[in-house]
Protein backbone atom coordinates (compact mmCIF):
# COMPACT_ATOMS: atom_id res chain seq x y z
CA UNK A 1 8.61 -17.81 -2.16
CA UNK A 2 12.14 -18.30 -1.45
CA UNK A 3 13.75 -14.78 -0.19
CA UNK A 4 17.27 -16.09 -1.55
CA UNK A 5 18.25 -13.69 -4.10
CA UNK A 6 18.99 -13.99 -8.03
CA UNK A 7 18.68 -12.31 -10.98
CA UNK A 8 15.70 -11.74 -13.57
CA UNK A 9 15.72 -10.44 -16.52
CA UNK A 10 15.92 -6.56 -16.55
CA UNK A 11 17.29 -6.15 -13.13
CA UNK A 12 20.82 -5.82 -11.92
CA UNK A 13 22.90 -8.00 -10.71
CA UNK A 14 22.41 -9.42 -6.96
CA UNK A 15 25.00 -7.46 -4.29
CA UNK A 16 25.68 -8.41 -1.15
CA UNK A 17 23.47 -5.87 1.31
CA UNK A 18 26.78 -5.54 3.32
CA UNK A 19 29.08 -3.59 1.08
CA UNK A 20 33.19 -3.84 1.89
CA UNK A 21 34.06 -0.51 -0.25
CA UNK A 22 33.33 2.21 2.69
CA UNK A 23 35.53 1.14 5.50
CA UNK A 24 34.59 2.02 9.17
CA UNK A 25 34.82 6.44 9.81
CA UNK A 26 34.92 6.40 6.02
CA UNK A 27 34.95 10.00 4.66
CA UNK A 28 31.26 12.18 3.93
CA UNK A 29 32.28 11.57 0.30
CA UNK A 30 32.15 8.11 -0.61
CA UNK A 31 34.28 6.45 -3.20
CA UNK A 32 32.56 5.70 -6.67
CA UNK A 33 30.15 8.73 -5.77
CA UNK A 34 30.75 10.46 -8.83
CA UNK A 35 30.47 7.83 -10.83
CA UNK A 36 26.71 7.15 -9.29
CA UNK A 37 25.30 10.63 -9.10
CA UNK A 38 26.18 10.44 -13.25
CA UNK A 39 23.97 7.23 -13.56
CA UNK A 40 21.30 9.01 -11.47
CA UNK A 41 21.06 11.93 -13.66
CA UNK A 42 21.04 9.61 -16.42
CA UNK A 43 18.32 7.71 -15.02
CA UNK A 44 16.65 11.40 -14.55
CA UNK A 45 16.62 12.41 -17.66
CA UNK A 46 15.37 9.66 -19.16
CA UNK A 47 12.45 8.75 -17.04
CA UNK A 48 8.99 9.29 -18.54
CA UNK A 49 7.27 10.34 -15.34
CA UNK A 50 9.87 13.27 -14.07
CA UNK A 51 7.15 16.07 -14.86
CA UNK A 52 4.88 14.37 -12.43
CA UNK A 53 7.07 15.54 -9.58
CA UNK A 54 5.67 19.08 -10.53
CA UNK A 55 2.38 18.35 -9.54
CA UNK A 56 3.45 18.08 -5.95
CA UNK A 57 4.20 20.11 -3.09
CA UNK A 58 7.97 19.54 -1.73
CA UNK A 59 10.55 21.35 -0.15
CA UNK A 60 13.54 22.24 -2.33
CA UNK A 61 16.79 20.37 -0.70
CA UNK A 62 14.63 17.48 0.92
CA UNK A 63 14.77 14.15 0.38
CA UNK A 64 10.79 12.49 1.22
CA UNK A 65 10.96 8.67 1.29
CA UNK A 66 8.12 8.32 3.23
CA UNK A 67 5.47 8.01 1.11
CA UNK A 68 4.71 4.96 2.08
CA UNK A 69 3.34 5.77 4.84
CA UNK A 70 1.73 9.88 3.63
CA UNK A 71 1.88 10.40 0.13
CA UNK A 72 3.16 14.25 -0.73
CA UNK A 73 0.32 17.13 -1.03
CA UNK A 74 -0.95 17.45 -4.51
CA UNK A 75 -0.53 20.73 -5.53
CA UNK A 76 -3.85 21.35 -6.69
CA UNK A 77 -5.85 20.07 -3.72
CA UNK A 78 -5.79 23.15 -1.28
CA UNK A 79 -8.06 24.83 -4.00
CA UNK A 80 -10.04 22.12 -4.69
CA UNK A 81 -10.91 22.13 -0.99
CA UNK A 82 -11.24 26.11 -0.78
CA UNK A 83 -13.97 25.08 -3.15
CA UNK A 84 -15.56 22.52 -1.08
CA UNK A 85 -15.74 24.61 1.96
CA UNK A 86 -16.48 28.08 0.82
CA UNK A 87 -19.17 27.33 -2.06
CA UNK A 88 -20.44 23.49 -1.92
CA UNK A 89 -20.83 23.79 1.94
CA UNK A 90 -20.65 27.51 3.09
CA UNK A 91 -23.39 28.10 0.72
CA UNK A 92 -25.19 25.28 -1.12
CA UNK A 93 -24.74 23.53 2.06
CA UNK A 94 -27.33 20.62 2.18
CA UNK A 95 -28.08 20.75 -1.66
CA UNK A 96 -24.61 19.85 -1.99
CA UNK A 97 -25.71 15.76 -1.77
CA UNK A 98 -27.18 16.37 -5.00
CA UNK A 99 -25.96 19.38 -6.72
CA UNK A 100 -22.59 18.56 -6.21
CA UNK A 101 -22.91 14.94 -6.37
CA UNK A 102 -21.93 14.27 -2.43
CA UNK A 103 -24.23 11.19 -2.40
CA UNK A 104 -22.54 9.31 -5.26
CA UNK A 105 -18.78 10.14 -4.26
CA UNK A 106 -17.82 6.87 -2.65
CA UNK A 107 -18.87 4.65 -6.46
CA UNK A 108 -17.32 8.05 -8.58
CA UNK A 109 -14.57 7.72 -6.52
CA UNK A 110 -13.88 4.18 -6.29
CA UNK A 111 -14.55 4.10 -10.20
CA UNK A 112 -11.53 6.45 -10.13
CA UNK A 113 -9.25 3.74 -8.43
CA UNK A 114 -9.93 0.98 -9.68
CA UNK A 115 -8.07 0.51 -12.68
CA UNK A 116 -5.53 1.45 -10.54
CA UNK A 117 -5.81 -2.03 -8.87
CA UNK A 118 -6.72 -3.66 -12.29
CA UNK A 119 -10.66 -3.73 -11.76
CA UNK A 120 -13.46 -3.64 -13.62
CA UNK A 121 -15.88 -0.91 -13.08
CA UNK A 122 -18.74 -1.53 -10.56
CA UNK A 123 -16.23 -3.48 -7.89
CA UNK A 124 -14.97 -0.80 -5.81
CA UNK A 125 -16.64 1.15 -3.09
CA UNK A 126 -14.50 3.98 -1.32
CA UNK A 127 -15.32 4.94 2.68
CA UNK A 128 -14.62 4.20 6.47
CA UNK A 129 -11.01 2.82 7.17
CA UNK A 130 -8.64 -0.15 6.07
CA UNK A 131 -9.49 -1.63 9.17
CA UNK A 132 -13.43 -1.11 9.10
CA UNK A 133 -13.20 -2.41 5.55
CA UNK A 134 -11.27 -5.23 6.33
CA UNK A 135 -14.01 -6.52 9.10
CA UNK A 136 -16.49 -6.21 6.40
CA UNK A 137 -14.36 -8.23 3.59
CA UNK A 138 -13.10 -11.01 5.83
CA UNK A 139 -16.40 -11.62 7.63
CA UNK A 140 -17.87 -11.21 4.31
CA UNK A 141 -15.94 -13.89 2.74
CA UNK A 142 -16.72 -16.45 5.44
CA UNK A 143 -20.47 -15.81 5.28
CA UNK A 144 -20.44 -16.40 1.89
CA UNK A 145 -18.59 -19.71 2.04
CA UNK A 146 -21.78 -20.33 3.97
CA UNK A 147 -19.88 -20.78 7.38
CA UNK A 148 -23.10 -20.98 10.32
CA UNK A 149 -21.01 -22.78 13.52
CA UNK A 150 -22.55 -25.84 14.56
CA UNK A 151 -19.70 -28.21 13.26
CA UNK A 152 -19.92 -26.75 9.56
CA UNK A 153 -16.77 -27.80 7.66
CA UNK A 154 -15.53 -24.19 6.58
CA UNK A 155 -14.64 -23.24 9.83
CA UNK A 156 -10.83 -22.09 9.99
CA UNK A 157 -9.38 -18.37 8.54
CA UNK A 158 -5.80 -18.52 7.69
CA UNK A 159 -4.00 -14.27 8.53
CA UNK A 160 -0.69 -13.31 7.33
CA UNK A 161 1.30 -14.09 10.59
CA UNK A 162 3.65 -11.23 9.18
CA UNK A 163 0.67 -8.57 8.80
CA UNK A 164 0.16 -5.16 9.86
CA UNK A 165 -0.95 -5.05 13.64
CA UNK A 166 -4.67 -3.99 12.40
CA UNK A 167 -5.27 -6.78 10.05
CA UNK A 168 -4.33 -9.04 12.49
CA UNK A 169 -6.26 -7.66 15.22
CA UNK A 170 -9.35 -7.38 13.17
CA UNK A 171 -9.02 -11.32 12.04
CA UNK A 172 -8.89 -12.02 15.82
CA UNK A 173 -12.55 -10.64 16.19
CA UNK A 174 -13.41 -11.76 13.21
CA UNK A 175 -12.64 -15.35 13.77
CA UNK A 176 -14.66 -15.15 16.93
CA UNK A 177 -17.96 -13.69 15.94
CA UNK A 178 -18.10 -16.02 13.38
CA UNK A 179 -16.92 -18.98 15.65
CA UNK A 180 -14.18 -19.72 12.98
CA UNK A 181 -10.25 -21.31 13.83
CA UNK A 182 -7.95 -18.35 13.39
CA UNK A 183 -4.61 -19.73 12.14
CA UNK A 184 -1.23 -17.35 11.49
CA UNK A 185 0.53 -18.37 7.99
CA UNK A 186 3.32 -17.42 6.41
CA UNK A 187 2.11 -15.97 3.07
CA UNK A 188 4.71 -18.42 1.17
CA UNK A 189 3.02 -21.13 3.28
CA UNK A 190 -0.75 -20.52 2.16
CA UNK A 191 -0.83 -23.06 -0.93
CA UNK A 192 -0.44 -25.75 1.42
CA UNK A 193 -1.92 -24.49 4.38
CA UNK A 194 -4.72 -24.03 2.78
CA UNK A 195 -8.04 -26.89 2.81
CA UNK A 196 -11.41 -27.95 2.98
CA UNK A 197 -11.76 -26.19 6.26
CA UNK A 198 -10.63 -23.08 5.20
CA UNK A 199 -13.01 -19.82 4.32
CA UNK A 200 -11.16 -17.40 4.21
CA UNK A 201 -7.45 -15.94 3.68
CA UNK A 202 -6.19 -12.43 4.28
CA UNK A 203 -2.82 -11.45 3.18
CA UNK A 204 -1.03 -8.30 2.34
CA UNK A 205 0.35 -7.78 -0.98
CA UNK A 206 3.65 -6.33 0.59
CA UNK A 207 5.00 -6.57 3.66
CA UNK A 208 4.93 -3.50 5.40
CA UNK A 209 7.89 -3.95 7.23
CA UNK A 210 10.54 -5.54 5.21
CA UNK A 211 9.15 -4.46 1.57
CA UNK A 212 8.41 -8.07 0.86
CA UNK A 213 6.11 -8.71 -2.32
CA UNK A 214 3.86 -11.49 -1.88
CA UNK A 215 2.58 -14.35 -4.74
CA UNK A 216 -1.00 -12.77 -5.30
CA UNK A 217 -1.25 -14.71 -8.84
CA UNK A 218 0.02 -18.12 -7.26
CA UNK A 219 -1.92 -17.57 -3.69
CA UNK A 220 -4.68 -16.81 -4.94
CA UNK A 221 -5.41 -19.59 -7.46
CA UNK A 222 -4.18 -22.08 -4.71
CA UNK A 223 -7.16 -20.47 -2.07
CA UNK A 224 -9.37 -20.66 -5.08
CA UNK A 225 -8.61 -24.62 -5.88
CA UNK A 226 -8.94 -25.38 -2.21
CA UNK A 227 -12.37 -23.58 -2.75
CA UNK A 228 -11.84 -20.46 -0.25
CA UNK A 229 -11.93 -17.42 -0.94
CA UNK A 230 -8.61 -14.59 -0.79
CA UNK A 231 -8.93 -11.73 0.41
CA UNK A 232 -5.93 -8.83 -0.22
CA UNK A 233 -4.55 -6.09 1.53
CA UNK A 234 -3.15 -3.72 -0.80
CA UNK A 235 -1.75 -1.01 1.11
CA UNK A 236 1.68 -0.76 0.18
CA UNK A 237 0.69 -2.21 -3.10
CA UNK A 238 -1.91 0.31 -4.78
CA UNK A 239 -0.20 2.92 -6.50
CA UNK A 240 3.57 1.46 -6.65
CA UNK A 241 2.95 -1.53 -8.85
CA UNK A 242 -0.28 -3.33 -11.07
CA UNK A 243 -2.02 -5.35 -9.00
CA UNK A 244 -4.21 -7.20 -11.57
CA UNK A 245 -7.61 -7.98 -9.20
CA UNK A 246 -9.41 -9.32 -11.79
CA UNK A 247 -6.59 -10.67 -14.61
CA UNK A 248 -5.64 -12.92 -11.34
CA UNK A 249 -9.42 -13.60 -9.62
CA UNK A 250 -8.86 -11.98 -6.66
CA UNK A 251 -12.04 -12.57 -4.00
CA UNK A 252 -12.19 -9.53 -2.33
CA UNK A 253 -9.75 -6.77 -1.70
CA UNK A 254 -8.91 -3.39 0.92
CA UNK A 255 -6.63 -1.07 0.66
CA UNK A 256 -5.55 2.19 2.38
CA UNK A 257 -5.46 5.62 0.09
CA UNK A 258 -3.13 8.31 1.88
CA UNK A 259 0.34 6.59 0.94
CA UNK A 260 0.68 5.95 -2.94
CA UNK A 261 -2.38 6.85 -3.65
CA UNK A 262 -1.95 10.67 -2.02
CA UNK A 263 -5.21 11.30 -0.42
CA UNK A 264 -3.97 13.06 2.60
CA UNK A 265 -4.13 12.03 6.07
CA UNK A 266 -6.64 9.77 7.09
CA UNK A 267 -8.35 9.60 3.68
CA UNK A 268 -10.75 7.17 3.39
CA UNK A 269 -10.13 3.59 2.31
CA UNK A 270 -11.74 1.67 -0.84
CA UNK A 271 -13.13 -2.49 -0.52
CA UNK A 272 -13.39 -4.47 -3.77
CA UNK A 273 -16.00 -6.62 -4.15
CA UNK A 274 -15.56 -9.13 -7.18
CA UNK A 275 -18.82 -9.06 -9.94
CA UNK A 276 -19.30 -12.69 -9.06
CA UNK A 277 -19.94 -12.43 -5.39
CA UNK A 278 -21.61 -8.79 -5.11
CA UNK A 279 -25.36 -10.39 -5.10
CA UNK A 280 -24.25 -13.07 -2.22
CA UNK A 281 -21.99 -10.38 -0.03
CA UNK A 282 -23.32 -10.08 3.00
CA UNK A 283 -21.84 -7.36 5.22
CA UNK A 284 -21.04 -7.37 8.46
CA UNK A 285 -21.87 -3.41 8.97
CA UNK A 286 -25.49 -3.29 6.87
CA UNK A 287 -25.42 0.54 7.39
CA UNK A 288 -28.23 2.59 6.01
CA UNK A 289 -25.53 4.29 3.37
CA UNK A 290 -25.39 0.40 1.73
CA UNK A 291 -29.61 0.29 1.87
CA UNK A 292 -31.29 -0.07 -1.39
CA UNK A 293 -33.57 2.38 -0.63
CA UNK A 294 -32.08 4.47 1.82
CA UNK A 295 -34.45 7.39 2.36
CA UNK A 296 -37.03 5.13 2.93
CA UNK A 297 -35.82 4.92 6.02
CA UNK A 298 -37.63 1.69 6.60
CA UNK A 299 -37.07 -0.88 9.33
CA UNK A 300 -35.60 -3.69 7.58
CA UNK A 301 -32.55 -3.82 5.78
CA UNK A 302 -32.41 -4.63 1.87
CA UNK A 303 -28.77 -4.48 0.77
CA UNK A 304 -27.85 -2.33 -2.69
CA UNK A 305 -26.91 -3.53 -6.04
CA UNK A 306 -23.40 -4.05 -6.69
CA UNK A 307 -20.36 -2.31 -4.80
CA UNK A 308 -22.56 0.40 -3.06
CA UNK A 309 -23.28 -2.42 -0.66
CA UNK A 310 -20.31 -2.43 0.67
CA UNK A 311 -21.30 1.58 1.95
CA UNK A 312 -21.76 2.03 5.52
CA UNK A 313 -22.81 5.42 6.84
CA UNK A 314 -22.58 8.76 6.26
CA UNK A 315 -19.57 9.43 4.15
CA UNK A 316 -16.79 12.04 5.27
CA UNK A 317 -17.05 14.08 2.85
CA UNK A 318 -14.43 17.04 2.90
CA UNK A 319 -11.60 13.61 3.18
CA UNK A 320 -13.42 12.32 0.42
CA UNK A 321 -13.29 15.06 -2.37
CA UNK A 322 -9.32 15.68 -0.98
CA UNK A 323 -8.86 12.43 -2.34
CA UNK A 324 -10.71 12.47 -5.42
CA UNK A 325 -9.11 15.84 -6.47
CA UNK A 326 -5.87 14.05 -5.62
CA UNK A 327 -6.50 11.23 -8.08
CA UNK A 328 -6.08 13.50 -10.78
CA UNK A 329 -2.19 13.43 -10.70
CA UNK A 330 -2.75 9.84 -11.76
CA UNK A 331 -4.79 10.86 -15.30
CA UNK A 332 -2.51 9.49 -18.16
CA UNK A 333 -0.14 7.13 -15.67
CA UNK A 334 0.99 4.37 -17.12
CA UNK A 335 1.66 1.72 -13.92
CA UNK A 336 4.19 0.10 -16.18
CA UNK A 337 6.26 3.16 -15.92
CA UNK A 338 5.72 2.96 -12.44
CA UNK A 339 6.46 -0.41 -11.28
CA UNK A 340 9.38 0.32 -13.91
CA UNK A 341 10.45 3.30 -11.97
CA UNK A 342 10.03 2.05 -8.53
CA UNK A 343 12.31 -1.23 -9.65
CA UNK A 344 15.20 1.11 -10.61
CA UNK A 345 14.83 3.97 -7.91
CA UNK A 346 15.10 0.84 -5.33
CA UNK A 347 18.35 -0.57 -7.42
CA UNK A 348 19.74 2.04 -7.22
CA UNK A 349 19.14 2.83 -3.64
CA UNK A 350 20.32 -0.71 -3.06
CA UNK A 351 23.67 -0.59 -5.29
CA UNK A 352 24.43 3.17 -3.32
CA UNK A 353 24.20 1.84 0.14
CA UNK A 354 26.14 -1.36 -0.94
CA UNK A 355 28.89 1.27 -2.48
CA UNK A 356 28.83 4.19 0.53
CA UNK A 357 27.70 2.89 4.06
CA UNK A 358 30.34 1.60 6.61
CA UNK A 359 30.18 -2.22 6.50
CA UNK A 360 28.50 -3.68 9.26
CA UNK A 361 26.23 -0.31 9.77
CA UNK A 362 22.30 -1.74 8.06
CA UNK A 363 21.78 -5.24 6.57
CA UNK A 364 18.68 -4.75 3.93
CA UNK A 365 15.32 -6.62 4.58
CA UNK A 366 14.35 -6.23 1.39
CA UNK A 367 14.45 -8.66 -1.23
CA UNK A 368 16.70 -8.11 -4.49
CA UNK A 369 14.82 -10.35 -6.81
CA UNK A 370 12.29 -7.92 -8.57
CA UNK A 371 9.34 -10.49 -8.21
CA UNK A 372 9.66 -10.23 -4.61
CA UNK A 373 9.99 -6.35 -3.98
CA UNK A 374 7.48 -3.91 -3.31
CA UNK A 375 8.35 -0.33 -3.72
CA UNK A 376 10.38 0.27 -0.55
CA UNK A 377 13.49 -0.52 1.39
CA UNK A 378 13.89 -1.74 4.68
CA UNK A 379 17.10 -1.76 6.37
CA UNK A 380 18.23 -3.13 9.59
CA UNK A 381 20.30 -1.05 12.08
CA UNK A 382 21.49 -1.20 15.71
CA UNK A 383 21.66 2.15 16.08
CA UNK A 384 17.94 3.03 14.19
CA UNK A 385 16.46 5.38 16.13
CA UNK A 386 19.39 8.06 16.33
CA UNK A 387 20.21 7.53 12.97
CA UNK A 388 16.71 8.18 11.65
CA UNK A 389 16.48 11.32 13.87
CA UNK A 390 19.70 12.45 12.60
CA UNK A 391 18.50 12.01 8.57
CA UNK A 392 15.34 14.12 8.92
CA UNK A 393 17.42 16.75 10.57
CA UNK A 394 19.47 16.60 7.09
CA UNK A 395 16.64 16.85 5.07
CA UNK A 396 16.21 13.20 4.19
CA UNK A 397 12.94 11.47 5.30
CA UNK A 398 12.00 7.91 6.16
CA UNK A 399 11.05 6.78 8.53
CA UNK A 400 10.78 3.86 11.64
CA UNK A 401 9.81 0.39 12.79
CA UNK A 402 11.43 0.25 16.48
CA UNK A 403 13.60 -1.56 17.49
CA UNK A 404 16.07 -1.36 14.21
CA UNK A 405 14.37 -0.75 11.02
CA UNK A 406 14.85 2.03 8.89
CA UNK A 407 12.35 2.17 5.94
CA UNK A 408 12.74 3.95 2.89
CA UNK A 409 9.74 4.39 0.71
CA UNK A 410 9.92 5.42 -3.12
CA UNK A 411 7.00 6.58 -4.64
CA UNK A 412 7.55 7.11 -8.91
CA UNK A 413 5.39 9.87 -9.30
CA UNK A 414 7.85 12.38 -7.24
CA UNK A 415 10.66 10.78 -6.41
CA UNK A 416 13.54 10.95 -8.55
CA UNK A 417 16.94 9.53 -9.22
CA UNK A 418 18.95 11.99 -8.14
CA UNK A 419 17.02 11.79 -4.17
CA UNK A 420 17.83 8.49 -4.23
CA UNK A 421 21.58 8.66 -4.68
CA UNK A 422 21.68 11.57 -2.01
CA UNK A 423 19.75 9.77 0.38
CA UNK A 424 22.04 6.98 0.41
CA UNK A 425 25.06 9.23 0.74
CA UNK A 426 23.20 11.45 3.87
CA UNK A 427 22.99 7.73 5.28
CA UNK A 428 26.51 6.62 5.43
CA UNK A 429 27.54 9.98 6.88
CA UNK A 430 25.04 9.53 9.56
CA UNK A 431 25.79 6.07 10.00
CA UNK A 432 29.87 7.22 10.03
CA UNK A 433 29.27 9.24 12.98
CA UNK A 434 26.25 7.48 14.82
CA UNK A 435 26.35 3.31 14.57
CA UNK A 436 28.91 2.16 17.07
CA UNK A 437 29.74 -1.13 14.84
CA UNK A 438 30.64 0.65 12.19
């Protein structure tokens, strides 16, 4: 996809990410400010998910943009847990499994999530990390592209060459244990990258970096005619925006639950398994969790029916029921209204940097065309470090990709309007007094 901007319908017009109305040492109250903080109350008042913001826990005066990386503290979760510890394990203790369903959490829970990543019930599995889960889906999908060495034709993985460190990492290995080519793409560059020698492709949905939405419709239906098989990362995706597994025949898909999503740090992760391949999937991790029988505690290994196959071991249970008590602030969520908010709160962050930062300060990473934005902005600055520092000592959080990216992350169900036009103004009085070129 080209990152050239332009103009769809229902988003405002492109602006230059360089601004010439604050001039270098421009005064702590920019011009046109009034004028903006009206349109962001506007924008307030009219949005349909403002009550959500009172089911989280958040400091009066701050500013948290960095959701994206930990989603806020439901409100209700510290009791939910009080629960957990003092009754289901500081007295039912081990009948807990049963009595209070501990065995079936990671299908109840990934039943939770997945129409929040358009799926079907029966196709997501919740446990272990993003990174465990992504060993399991990628060397999953070349196994069952029937990939066995020797000179077999499927014998090359195409990665993201922008992905997260992990993904990339994990590809590595997985390219070698299954004796596979491991080849870096750029995600535009998949449809005709993409061949007869290809098993597998793992791409993020959205750059974690820049904020960069990738083609999932058009990439995957060009791995799928080259007869591969795609495989998503949806961390940054999940929770900002629909992601449509099935509407668009996604393969196989990962994702992360503590930023959108809320689950708290280091809350387990969830791996979608399409219908169509569940009965071929053939883990990489065949842990006893994923058995069909587990108690039986036999010798050989006999995978599970469906999703539950993609199980490992033991589940971690206390980060488990966090999470699915935290999935209740999404009961009655429309994602429309969500990608619909996260579109406008990143306008208008967008349109109040171009209006009150000193020119030359940040140049934005992010793409303006809707299509091609996730739900955060990424902006590059010389002087990144200090000035990130300097914001969360003024209340306003984000956060940083050394050397010189600040990232903002808006999450719909608690950030509002009103944040957003403050955080932009905290950042050209920061950047006033802190970036040298200015």
């Amino acid at each position: 996809m080209s990152a050239a901007p332009h103009t769809q319908a229902g988003e405002a017009p492109a602006q230059p990410a360089e601004a010439p109305g604050t001039p270098a040492g421009a005064a702590a109250v920019p011009p046109h400010a009034a004028d903006l903080r009206g349109k962001a109350a506007e924008l307030d008042a009219a949005d349909p998910l403002a009550k959500r913001r009172d089911l989280f826990a958040l400091d009066d005066g701050a500013v948290y943009l960095d959701g994206n990386s930990l989603g806020a503290l439901p409100r209700h979760v510290p009791a939910r847990m009080a629960d957990v510890l003092t009754r289901e394990w500081g007295e039912l203790r081990i009948r807990s499994w049963d009595e209070s369903g501990w065995w079936t959490a990671p299908e109840r829970i990934g039943e939770r999530i997945a129409p929040l990543v358009g799926a079907a019930p029966g196709q997501v599995v919740v446990g272990d990390s993003t990174s465990v889960n992504v060993f399991k889906a990628l060397v999953g999908a070349v196994r069952l592209r029937g990939f066995s060495g020797g000179g077999a034709s499927r014998d090359e993985i195409l990665v993201d060459a922008t992905t997260f460190p992990t993904d990339g990492y994990i590809a590595e290995s997985a390219a070698r244990m299954t004796g596979c080519r491991l080849v870096p793409v750029a995600p535009a560059d998949v449809p005709s990258a993409v061949g007869p020698r290809t098993s597998a492709v793992l791409v993020n949905h959205v750059d974690y970096r820049t904020g960069r939405l990738h083609d999932l419709p058009g990439i995957t239906a060009a791995v799928r005619d080259a007869g591969a098989l795609a495989v998503w990362d949806l961390c940054h995706s999940a929770g900002a925006l629909p992601v449509g597994l099935d509407e668009h025949g996604v393969d196989l898909a990962v994702g992360c639950t503590y930023k959108y999503l809320n689950g708290g740090p280091g809350a387990p992760a969830y791996l979608y398994v399409a219908e169509r391949h569940q009965r071929d999937f053939d883990s990489p991790l065949p842990g006893w969790n994923s058995h069909a029988d587990p108690f039986a505690m036999t010798a050989g290994y006999a995978a599970a029916d469906g999703a539950a196959r993609g199980r490992v071991g033991t589940p971690d249970i206390l980060s488990m029921l966090a999470l699915e008590s935290a999935l209740d602030v999404w009961d009655g969520v429309d994602l429309a209204d969500v990608r619909a908010k996260s579109l406008a709160l990143t306008d208008l962050f967008l349109e109040c940097v171009a209006a009150y930062v000193p020119r030359g300060a940040v140049r934005s990473l992010t793409p303006r065309a809707h299509a091609e934005r996730g739900s955060q902005v990424a902006l590059a600055c010389a002087e990144a470090p200090a000035v990130m520092r300097e914001l969360v000592a003024r209340g306003v959080v984000g956060d940083l990709r050394r050397p010189d990216v600040l990232r903002f992350g808006f999450t719909p169900l608690y950030v509002g309007f009103a944040d957003t036009e403050r955080a932009a103004r905290v950042l050209a009085e920061v950047c006033a007094e802190v970036c040298s070129g200015a």
